[in-house]
N, C-alpha and C. Protein backbone atom coordinates (compact mmCIF):
# COMPACT_ATOMS: atom_id res chain seq x y z
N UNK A 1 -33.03 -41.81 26.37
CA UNK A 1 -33.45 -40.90 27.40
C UNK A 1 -34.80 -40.28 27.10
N UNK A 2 -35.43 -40.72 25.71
CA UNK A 2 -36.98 -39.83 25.45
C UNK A 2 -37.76 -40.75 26.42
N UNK A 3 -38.35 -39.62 26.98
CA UNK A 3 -39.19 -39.64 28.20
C UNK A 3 -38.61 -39.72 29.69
N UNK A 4 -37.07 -40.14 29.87
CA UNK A 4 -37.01 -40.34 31.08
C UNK A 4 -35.77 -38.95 31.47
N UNK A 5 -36.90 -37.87 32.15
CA UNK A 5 -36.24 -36.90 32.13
C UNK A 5 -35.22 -36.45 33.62
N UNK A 6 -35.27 -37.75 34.18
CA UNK A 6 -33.88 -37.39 34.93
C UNK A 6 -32.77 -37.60 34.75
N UNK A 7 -32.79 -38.93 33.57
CA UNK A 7 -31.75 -39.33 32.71
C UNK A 7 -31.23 -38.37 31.65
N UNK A 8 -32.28 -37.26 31.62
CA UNK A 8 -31.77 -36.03 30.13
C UNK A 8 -31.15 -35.25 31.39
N UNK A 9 -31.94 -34.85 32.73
CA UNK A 9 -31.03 -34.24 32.98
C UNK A 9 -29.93 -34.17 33.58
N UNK A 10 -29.90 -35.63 33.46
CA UNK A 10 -28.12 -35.68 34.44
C UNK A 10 -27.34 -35.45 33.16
N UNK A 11 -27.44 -35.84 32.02
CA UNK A 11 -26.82 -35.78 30.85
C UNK A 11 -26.47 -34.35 30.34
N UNK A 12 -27.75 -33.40 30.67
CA UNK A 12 -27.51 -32.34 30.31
C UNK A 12 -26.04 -31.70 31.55
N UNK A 13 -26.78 -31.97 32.66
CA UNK A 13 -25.63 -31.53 33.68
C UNK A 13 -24.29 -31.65 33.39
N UNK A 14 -24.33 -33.21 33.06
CA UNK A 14 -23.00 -33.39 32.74
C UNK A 14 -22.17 -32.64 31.82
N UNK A 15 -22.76 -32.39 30.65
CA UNK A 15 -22.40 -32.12 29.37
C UNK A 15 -21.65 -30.28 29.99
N UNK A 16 -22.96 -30.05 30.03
CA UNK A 16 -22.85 -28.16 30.77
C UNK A 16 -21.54 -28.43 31.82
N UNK A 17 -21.47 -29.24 32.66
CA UNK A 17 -20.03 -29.00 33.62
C UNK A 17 -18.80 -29.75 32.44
N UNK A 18 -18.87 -29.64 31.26
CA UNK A 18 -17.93 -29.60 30.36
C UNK A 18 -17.26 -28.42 29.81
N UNK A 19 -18.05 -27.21 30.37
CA UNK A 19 -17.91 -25.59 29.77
C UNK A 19 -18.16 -25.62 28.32
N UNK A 20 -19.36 -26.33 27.61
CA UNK A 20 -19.04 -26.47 25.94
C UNK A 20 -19.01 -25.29 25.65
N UNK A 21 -19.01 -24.94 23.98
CA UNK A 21 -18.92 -23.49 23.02
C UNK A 21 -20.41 -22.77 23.88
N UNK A 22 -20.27 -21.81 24.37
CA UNK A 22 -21.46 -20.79 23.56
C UNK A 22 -22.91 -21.23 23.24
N UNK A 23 -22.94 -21.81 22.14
CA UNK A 23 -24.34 -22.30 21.29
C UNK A 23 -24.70 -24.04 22.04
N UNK A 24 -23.71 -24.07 22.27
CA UNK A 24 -24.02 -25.53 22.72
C UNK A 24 -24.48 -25.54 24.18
N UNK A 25 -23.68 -24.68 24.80
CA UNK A 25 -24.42 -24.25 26.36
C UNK A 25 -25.74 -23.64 26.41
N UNK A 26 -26.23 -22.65 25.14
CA UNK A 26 -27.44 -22.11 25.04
C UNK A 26 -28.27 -22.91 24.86
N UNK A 27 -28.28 -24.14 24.03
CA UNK A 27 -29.29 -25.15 23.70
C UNK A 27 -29.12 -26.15 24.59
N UNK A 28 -28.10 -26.26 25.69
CA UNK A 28 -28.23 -27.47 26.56
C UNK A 28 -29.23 -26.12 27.63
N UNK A 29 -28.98 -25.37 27.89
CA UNK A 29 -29.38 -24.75 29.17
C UNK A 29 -31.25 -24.32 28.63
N UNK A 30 -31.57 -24.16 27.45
CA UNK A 30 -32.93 -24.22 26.56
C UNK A 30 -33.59 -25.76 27.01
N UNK A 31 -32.80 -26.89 26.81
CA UNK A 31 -33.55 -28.38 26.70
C UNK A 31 -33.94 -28.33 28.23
N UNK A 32 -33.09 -27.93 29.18
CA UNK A 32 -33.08 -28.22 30.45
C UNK A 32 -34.10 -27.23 30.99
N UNK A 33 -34.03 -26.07 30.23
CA UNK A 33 -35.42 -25.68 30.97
C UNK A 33 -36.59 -25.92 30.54
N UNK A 34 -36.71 -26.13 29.32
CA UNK A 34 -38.22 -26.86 29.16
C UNK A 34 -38.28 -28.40 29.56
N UNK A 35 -37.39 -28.74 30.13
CA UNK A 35 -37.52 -30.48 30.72
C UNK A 35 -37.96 -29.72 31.95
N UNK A 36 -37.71 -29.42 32.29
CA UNK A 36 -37.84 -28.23 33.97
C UNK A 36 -39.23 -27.49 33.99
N UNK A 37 -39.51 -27.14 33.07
CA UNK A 37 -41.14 -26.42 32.99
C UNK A 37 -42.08 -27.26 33.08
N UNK A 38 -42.06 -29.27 32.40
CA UNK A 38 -42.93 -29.88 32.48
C UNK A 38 -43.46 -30.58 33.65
N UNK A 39 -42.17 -30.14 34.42
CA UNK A 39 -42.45 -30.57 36.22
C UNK A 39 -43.07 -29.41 36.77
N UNK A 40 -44.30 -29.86 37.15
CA UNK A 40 -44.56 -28.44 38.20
C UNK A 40 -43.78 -27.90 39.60
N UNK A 41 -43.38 -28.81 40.62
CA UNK A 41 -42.67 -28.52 41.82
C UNK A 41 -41.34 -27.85 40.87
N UNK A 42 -41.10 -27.92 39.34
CA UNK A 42 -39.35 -27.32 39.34
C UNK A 42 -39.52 -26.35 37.98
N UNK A 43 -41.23 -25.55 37.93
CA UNK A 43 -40.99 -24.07 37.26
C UNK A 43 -40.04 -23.19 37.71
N UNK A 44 -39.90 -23.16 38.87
CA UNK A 44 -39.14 -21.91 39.29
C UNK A 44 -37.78 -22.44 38.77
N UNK A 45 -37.34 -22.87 39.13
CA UNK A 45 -36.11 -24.12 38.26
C UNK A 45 -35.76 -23.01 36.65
N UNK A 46 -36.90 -23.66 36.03
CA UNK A 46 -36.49 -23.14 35.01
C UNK A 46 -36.87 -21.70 34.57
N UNK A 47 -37.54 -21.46 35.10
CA UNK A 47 -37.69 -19.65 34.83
C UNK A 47 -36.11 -18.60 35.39
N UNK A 48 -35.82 -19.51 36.38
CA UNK A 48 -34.30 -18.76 36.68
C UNK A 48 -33.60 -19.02 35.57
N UNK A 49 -33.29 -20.59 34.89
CA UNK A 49 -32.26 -20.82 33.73
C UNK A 49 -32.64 -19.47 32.52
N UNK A 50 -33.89 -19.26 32.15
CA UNK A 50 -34.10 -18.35 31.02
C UNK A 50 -34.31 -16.75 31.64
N UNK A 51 -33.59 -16.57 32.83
CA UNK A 51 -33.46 -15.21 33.01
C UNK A 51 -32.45 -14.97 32.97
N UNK A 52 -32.00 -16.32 33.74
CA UNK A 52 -30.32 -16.31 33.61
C UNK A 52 -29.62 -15.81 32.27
N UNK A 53 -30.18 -16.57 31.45
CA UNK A 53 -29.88 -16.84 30.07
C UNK A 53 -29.80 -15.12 29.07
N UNK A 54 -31.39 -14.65 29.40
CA UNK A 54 -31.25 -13.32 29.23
C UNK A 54 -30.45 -12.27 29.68
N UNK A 55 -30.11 -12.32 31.14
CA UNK A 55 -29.13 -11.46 31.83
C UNK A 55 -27.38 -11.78 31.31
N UNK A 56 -27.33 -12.86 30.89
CA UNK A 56 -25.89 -13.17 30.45
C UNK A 56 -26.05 -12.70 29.19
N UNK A 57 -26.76 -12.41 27.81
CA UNK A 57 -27.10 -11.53 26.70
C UNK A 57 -26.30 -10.37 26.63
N UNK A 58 -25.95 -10.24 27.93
CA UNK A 58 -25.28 -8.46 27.78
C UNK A 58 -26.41 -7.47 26.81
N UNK A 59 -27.62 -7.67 27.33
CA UNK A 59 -28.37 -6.37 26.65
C UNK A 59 -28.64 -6.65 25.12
N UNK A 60 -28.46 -7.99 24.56
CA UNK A 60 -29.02 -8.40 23.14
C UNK A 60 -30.19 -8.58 23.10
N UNK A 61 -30.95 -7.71 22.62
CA UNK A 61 -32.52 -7.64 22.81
C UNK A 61 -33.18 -9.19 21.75
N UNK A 62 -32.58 -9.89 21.06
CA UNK A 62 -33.34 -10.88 19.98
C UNK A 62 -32.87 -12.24 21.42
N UNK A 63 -31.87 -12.22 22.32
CA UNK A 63 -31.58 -13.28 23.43
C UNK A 63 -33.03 -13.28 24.60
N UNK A 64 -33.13 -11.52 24.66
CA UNK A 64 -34.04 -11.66 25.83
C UNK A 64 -35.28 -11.68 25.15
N UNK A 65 -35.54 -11.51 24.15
CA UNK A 65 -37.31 -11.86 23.43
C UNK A 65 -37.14 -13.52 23.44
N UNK A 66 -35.87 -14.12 22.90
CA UNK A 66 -36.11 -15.16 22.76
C UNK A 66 -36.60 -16.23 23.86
N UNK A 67 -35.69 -15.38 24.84
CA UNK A 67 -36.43 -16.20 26.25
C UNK A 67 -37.48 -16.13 26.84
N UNK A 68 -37.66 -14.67 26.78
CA UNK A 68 -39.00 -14.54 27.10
C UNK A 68 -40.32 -15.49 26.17
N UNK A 69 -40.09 -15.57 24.94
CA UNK A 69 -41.07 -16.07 24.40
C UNK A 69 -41.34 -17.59 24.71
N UNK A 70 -39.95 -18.28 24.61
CA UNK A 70 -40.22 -19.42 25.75
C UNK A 70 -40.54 -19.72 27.01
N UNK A 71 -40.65 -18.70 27.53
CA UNK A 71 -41.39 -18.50 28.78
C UNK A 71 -42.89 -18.52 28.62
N UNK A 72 -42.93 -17.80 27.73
CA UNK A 72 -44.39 -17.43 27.61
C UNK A 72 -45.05 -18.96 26.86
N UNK A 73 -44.47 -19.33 26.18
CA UNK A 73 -44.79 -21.03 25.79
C UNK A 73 -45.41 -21.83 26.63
N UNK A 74 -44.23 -21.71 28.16
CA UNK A 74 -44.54 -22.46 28.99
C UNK A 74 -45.57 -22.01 29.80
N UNK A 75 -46.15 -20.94 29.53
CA UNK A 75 -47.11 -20.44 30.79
C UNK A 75 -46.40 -19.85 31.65
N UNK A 76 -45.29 -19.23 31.88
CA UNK A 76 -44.41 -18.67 32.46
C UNK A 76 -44.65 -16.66 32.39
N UNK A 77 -46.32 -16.42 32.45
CA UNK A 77 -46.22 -15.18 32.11
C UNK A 77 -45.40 -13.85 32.50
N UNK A 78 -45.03 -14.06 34.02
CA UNK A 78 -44.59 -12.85 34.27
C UNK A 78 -43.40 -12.80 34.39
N UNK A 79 -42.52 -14.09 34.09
CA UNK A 79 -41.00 -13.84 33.27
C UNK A 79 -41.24 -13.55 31.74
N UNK A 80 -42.23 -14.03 31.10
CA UNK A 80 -41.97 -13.59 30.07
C UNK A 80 -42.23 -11.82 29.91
N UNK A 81 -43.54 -11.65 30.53
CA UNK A 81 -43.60 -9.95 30.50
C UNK A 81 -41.98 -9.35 30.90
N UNK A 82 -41.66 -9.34 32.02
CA UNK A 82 -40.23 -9.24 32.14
C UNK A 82 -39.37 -8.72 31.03
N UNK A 83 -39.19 -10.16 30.15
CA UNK A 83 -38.53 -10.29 29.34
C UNK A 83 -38.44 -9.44 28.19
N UNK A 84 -39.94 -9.39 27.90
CA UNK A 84 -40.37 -8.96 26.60
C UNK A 84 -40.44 -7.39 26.63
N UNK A 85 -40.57 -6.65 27.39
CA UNK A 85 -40.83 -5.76 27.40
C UNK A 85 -39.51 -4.62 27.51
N UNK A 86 -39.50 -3.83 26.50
CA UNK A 86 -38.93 -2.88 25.65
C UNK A 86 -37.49 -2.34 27.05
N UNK A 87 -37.59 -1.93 28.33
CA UNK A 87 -36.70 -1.94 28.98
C UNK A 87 -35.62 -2.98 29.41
N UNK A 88 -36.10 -4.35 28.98
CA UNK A 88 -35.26 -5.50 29.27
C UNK A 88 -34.19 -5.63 28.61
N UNK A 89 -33.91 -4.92 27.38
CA UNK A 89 -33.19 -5.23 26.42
C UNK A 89 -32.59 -3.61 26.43
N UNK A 90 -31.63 -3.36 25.34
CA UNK A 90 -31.04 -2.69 25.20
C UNK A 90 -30.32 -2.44 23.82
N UNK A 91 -30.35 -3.44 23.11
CA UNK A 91 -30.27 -2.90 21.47
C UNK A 91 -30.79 -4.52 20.77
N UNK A 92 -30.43 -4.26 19.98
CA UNK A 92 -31.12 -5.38 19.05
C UNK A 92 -29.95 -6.35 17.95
């Protein structure tokens, strides 16, 4: 599937409508949005998965930096400001 990223993401889909653990949903729903950031028509795509991602955190401030900073990777600045910034979070 390296390089053919509709084939990662049906795979990812698939995998995610498996309900995996926790960590395994965090890093499938991570691959899928940076496969998602390298398409331009499907940023918005993935800037929802890593808000998503932050808002399901329940207020773990090291979840929502983390996303945010991958946001900010992607050129995704004003989810990452969002993210990053000291009201988004709620403890650490």
């Amino acid at each position: 599937m390296l390089g053919d990223d509709k084939a990662a993401l049906s795979a990812i889909d698939a995998a995610l409508s498996r309900n995996p653990a926790r960590e395994a949903s965090v890093a499938l729903r991570v691959r899928k949005a940076l496969i998602l950031y390298d398409a331009p028509d499907q940023r918005a795509s993935a800037s929802a998965i890593l808000e998503q991602m932050a808002k399901e955190a329940g207020g773990e401030a090291l979840a929502a930096r983390f996303c945010g900073q991958l946001a900010a990777l992607n050129g995704d600045y004003d989810l990452a400001v969002r993210l990053l910034m000291p009201t988004a979070h709620t403890t650490t």
